[in-house]
Protein backbone atom coordinates (compact mmCIF):
# COMPACT_ATOMS: atom_id res chain seq x y z
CA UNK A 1 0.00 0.00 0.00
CA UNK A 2 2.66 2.43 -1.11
CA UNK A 3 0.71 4.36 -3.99
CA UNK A 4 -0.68 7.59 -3.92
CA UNK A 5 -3.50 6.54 -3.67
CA UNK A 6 -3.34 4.52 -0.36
CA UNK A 7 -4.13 7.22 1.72
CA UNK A 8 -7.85 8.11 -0.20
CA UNK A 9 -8.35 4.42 -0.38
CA UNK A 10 -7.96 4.16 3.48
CA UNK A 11 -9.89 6.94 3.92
CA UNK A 12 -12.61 6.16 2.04
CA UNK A 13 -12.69 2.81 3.28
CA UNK A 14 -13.02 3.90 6.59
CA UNK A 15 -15.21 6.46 6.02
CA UNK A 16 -18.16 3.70 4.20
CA UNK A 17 -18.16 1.73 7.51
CA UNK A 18 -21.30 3.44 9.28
CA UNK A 19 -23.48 2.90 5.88
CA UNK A 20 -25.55 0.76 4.91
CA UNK A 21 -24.56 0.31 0.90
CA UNK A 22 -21.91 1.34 -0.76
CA UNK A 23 -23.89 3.73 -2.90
CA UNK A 24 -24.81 5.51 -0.14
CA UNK A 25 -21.14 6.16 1.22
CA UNK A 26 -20.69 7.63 -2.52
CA UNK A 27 -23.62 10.40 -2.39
CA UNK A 28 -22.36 11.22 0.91
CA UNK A 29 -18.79 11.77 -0.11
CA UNK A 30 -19.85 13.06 -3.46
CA UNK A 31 -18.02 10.57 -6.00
CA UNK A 32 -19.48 7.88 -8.10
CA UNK A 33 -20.25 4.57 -6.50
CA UNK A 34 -17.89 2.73 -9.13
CA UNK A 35 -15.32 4.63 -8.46
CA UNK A 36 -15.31 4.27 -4.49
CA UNK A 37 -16.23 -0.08 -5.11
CA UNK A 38 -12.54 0.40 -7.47
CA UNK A 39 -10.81 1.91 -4.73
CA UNK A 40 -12.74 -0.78 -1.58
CA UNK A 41 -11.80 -3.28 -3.64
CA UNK A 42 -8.49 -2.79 -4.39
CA UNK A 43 -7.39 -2.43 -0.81
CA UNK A 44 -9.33 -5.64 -0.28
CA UNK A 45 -6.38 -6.59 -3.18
CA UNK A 46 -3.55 -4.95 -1.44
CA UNK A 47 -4.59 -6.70 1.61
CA UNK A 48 -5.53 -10.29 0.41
CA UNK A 49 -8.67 -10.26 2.90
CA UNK A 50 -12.30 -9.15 2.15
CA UNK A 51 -13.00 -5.99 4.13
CA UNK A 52 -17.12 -5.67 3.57
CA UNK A 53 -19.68 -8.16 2.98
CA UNK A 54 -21.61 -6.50 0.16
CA UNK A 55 -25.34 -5.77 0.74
CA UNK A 56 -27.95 -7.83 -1.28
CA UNK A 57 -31.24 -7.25 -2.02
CA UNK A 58 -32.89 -6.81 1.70
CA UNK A 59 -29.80 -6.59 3.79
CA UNK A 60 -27.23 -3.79 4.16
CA UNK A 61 -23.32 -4.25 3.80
CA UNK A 62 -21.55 -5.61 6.69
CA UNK A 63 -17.56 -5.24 7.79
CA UNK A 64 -15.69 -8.24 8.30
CA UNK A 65 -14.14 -8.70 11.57
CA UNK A 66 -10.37 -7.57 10.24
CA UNK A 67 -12.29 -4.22 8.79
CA UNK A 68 -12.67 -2.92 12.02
CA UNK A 69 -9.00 -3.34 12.88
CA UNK A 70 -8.16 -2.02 9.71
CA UNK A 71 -10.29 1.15 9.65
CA UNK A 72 -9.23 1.67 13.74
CA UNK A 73 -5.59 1.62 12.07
CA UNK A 74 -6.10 3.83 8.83
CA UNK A 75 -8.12 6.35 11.01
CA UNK A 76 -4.65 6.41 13.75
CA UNK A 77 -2.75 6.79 10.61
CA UNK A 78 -4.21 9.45 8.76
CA UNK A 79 -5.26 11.42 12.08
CA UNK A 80 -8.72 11.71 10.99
CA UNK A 81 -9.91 10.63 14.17
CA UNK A 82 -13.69 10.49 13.77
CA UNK A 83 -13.49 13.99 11.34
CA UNK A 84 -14.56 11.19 7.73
């Protein structure tokens, strides 16, 4: 994860977390949803591990138990605290 474009990746990662789709964490940080399910899934790529369990039809997206870690981690790292 060495790219310029860890840092947004972690970010936005993080940030997604609290919603319910993904689709929903794009409105909210006002970029397309394929662009933010690019960048989630290519830190899932980066990592080797899934990081959300993808809503279907009738149930919202879930983290995986290493997300949490992860986004605890990425939020120490970039200092955003709870500021996504």
């Amino acid at each position: 994860m060495t790219s310029s474009n860890a840092r947004q990746r972690l970010e936005r990662f993080a940030a997604a977390l609290p919603y319910s789709t993904v689709t929903e964490v794009a409105r909210a940080l006002g970029i397309h949803q394929s662009k933010l399910t690019t960048q989630i899934n290519r830190l899932e790529k980066d990592l080797g591990r899934p990081l959300i369990e993808r809503a279907e039809r009738g149930r919202r997206m879930r983290p995986t138990p290493f997300s949490g870690k992860l986004a605890a981690a990425a939020k120490r790292l970039t200092g955003l605290g709870g500021r996504l």
